[in-house]
PDB file of N, CA and C in Angstrom:
ATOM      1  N   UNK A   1    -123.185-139.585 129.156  1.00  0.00           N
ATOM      2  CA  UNK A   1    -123.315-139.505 130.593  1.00  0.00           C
ATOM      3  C   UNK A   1    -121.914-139.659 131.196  1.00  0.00           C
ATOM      4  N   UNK A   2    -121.809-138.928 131.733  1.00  0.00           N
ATOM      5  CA  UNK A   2    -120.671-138.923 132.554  1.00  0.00           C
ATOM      6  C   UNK A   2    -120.150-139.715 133.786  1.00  0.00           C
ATOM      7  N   UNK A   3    -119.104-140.181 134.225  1.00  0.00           N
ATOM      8  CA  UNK A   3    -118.690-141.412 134.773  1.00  0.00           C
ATOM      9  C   UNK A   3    -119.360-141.211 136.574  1.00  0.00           C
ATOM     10  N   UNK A   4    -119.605-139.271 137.127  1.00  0.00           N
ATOM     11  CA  UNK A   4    -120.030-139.215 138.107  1.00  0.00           C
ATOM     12  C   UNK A   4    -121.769-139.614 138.296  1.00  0.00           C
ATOM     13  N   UNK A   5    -122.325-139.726 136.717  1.00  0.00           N
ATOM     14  CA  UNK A   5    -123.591-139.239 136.804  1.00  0.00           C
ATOM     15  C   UNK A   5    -124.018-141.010 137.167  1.00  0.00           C
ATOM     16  N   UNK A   6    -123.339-142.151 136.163  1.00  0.00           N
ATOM     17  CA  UNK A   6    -123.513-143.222 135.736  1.00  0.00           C
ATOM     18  C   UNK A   6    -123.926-144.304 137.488  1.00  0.00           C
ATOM     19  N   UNK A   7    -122.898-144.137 138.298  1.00  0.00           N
ATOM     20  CA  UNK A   7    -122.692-145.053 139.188  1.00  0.00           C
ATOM     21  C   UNK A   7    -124.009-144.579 140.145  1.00  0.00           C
ATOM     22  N   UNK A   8    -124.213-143.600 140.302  1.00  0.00           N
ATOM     23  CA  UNK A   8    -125.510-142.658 141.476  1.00  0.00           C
ATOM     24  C   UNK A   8    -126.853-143.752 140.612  1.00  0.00           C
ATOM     25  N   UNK A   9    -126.778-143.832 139.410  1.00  0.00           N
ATOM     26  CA  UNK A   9    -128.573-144.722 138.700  1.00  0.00           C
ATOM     27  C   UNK A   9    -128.084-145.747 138.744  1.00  0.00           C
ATOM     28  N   UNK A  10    -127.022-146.601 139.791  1.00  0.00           N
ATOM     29  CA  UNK A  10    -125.956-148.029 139.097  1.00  0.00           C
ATOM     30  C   UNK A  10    -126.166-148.708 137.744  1.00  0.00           C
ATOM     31  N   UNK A  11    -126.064-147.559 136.989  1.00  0.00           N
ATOM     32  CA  UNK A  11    -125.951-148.596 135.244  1.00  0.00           C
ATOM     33  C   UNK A  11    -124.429-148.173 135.208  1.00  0.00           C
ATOM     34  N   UNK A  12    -123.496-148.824 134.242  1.00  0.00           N
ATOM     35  CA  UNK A  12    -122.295-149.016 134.084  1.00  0.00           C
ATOM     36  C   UNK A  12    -122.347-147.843 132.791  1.00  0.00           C
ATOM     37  N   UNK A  13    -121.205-147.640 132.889  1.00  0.00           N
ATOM     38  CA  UNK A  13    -120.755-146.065 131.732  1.00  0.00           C
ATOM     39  C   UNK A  13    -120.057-146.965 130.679  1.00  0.00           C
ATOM     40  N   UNK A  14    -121.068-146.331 129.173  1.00  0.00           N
ATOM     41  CA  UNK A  14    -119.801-146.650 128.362  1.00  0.00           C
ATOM     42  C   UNK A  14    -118.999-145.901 128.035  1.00  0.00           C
ATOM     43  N   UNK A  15    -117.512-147.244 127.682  1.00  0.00           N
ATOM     44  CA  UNK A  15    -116.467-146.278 127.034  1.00  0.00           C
ATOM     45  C   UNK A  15    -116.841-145.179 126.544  1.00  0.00           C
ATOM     46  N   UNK A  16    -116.785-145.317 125.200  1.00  0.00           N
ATOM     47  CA  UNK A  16    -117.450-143.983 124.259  1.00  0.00           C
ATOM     48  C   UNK A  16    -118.008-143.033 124.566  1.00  0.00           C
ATOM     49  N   UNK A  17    -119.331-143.232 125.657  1.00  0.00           N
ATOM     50  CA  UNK A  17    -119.534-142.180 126.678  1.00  0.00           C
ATOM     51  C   UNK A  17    -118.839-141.247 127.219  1.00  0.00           C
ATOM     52  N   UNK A  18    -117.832-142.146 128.054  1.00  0.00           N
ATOM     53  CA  UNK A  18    -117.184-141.195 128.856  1.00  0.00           C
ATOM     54  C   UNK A  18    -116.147-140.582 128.254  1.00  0.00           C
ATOM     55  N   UNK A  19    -115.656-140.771 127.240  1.00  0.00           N
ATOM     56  CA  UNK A  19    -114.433-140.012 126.285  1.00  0.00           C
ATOM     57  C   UNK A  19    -115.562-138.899 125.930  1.00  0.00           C
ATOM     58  N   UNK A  20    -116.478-139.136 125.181  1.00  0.00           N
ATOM     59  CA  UNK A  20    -117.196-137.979 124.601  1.00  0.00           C
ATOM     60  C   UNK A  20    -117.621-136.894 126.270  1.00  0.00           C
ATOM     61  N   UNK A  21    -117.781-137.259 126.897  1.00  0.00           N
ATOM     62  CA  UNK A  21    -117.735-136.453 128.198  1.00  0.00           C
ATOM     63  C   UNK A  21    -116.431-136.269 128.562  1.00  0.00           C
ATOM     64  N   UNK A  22    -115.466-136.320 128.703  1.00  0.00           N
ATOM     65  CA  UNK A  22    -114.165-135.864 128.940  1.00  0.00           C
ATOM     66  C   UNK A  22    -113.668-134.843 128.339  1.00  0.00           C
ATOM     67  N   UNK A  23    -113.731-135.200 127.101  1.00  0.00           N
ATOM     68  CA  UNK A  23    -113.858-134.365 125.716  1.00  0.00           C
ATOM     69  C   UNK A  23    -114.582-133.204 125.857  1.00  0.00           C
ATOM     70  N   UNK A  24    -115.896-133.146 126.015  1.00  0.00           N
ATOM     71  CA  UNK A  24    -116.745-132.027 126.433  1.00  0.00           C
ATOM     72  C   UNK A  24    -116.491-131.224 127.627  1.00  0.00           C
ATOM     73  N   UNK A  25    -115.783-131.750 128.874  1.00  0.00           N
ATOM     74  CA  UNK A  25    -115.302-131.176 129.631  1.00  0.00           C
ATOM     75  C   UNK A  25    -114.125-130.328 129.760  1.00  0.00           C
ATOM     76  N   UNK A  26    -113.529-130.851 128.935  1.00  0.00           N
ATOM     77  CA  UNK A  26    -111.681-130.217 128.732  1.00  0.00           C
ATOM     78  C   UNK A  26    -112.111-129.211 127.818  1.00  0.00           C
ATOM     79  N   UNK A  27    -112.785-129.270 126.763  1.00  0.00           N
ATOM     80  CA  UNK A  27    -113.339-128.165 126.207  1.00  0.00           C
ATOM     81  C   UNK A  27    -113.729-127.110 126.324  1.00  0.00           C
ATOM     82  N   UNK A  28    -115.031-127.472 127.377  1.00  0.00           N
ATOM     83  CA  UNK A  28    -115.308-126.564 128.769  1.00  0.00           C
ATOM     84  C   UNK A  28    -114.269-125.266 128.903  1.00  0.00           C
ATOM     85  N   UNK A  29    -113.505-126.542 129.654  1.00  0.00           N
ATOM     86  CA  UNK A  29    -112.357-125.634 130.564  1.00  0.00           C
ATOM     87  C   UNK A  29    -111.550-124.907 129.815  1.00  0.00           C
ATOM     88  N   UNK A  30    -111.258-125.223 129.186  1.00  0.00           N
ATOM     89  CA  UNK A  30    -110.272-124.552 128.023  1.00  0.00           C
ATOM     90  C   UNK A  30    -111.270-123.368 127.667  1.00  0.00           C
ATOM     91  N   UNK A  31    -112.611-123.396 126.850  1.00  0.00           N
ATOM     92  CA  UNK A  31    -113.451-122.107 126.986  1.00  0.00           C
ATOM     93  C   UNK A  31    -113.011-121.218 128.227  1.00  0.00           C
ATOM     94  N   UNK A  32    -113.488-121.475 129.397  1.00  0.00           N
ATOM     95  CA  UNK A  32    -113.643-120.719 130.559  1.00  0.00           C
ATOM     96  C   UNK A  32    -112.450-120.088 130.662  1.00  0.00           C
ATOM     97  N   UNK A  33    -111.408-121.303 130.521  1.00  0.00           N
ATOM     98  CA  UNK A  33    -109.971-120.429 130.574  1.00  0.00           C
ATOM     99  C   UNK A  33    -109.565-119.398 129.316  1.00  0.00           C
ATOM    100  N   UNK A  34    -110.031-119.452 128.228  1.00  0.00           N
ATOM    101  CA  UNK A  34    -109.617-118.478 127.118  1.00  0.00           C
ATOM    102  C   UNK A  34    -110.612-117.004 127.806  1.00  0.00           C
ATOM    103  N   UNK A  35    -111.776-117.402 128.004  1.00  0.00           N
ATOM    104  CA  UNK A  35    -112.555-116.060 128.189  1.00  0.00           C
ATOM    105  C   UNK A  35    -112.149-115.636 129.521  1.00  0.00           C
ATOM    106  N   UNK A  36    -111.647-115.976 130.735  1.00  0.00           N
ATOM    107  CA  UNK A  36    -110.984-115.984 132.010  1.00  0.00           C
ATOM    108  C   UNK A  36    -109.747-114.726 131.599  1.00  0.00           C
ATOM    109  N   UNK A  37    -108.648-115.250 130.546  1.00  0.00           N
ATOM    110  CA  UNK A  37    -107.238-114.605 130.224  1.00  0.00           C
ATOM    111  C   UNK A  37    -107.814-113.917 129.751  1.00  0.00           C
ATOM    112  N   UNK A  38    -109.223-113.309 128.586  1.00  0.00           N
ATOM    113  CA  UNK A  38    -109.219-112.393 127.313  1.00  0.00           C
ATOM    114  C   UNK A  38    -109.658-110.942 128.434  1.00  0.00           C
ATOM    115  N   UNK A  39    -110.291-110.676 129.238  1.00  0.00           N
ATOM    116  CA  UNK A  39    -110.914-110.228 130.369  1.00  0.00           C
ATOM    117  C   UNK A  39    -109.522-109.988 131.457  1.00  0.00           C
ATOM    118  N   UNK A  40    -108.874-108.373 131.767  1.00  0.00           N
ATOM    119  CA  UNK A  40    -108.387-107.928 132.751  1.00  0.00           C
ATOM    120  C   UNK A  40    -108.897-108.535 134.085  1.00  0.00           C
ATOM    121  N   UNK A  41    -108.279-108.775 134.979  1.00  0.00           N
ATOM    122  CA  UNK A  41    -108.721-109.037 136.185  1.00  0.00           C
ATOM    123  C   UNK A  41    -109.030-108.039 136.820  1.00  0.00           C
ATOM    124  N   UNK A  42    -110.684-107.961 137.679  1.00  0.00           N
ATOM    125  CA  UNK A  42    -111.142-106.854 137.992  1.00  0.00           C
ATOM    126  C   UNK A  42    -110.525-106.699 139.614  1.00  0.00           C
ATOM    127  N   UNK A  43    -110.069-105.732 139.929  1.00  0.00           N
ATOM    128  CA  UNK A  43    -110.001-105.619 141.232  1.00  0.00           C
ATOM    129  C   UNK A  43    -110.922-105.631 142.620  1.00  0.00           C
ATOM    130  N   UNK A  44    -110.633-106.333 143.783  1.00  0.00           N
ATOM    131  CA  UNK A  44    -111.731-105.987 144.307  1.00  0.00           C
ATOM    132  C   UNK A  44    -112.329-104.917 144.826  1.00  0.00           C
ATOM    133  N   UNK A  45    -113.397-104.930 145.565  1.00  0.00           N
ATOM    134  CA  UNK A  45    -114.290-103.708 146.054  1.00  0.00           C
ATOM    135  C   UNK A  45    -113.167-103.164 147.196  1.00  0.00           C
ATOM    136  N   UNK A  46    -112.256-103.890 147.783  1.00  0.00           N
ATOM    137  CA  UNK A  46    -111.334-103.424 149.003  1.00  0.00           C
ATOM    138  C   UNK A  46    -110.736-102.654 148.321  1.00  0.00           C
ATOM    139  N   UNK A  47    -109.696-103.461 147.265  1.00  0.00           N
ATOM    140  CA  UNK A  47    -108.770-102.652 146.649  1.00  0.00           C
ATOM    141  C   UNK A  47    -108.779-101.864 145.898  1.00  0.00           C
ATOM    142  N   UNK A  48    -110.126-101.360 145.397  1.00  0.00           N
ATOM    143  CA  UNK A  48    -110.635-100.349 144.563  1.00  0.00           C
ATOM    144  C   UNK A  48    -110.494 -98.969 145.927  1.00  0.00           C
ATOM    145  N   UNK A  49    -111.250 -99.603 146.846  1.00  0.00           N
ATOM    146  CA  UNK A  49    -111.502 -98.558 147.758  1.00  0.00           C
ATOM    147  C   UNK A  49    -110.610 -98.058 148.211  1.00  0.00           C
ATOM    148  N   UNK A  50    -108.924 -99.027 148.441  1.00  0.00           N
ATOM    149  CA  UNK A  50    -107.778 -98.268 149.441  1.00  0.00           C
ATOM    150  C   UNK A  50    -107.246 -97.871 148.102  1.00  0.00           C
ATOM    151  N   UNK A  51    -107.037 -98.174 146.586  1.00  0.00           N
ATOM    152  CA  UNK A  51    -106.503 -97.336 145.544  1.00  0.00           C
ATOM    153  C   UNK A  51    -107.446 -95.716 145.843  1.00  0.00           C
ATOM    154  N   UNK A  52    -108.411 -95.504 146.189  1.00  0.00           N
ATOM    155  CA  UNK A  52    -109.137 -94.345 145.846  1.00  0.00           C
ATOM    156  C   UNK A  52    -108.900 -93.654 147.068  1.00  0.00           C
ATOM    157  N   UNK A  53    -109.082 -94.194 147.984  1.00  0.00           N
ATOM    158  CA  UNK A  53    -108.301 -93.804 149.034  1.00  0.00           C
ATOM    159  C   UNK A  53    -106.819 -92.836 149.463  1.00  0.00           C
ATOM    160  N   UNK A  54    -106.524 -93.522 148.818  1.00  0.00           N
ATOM    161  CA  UNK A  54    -104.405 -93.162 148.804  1.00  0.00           C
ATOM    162  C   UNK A  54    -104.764 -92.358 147.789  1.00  0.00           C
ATOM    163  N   UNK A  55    -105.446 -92.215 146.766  1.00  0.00           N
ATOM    164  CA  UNK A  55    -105.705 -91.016 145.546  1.00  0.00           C
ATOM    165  C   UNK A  55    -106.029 -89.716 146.217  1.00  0.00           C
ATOM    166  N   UNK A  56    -107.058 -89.858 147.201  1.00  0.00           N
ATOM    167  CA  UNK A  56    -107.618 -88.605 147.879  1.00  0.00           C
ATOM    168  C   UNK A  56    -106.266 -88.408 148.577  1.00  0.00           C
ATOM    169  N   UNK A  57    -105.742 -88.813 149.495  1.00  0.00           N
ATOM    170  CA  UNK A  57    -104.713 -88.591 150.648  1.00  0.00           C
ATOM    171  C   UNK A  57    -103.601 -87.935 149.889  1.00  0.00           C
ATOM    172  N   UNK A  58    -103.003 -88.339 148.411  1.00  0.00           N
ATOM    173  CA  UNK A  58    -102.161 -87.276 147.690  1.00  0.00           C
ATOM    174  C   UNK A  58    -102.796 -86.104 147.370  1.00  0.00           C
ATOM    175  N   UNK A  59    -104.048 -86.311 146.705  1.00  0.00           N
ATOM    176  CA  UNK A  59    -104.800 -84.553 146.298  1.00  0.00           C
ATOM    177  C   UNK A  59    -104.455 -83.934 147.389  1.00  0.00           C
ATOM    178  N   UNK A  60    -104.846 -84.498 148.905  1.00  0.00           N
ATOM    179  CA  UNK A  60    -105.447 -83.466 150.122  1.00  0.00           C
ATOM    180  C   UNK A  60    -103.304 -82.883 150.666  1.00  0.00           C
ATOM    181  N   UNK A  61    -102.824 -84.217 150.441  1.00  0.00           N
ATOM    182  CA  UNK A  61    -101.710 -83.454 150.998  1.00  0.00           C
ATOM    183  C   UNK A  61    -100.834 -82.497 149.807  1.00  0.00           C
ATOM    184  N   UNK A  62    -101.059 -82.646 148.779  1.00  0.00           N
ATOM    185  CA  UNK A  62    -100.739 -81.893 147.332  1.00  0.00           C
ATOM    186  C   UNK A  62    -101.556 -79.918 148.158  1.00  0.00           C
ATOM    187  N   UNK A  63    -102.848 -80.411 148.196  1.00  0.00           N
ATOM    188  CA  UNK A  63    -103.583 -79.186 148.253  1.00  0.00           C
ATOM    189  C   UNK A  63    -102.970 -78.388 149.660  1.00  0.00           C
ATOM    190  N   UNK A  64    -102.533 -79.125 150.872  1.00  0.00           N
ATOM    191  CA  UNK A  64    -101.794 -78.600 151.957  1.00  0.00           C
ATOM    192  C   UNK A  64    -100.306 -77.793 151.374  1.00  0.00           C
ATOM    193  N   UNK A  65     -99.834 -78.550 150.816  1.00  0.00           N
ATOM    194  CA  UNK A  65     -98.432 -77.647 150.790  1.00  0.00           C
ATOM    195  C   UNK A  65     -98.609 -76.581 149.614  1.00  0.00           C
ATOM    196  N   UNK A  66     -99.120 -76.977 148.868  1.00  0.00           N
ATOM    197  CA  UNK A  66     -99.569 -75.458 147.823  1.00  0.00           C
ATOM    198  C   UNK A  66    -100.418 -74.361 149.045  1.00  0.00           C
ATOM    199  N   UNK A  67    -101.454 -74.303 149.946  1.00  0.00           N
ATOM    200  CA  UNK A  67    -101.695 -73.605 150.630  1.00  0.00           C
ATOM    201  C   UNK A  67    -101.013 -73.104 152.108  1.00  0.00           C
ATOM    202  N   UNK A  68     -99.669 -73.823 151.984  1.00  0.00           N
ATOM    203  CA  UNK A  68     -99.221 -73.387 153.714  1.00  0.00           C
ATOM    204  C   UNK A  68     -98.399 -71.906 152.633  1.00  0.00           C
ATOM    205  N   UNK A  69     -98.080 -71.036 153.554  1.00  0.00           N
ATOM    206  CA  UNK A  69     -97.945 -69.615 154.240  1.00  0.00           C
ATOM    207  C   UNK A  69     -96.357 -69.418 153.276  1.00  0.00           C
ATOM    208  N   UNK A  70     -96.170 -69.174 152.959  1.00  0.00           N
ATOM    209  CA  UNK A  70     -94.928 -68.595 152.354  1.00  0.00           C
ATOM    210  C   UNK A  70     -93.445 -68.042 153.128  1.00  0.00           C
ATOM    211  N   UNK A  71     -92.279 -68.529 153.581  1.00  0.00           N
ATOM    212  CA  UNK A  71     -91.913 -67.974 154.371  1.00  0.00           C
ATOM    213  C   UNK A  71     -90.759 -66.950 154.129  1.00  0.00           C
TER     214      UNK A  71
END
């Protein structure tokens, strides 16, 4: 049991307890953080949208100067 869980039922935490919960927690985190780094960061839905965005706006102005008039 953990040292937040212990004081809320007022029974006292043991030592040993709470190392083995500390322990389990840093563990935790350390998981979350390995699978967090192994995993690209996804972009968001904004920045997906103004990347796709600015993608169209080069095609369309690409497709303008290949079609203006020859002089």
């Amino acid at each position: 049991m953990s040292r937040e869980q212990g004081p809320s039922r007022g029974k006292p935490v043991h030592p040993d307890c709470e190392k083995g919960a500390q322990a389990f927690i840093k563990e935790r985190r350390a998981a979350k953080q390995k699978k967090r780094a192994a995993k690209p960061k996804r972009s968001s839905l904004v920045e997906e949208n103004r990347r796709l965005f600015a993608e169209q706006d080069r095609i369309r102005e690409l497709r303008r100067q290949r079609n203006q008039p020859k002089k």
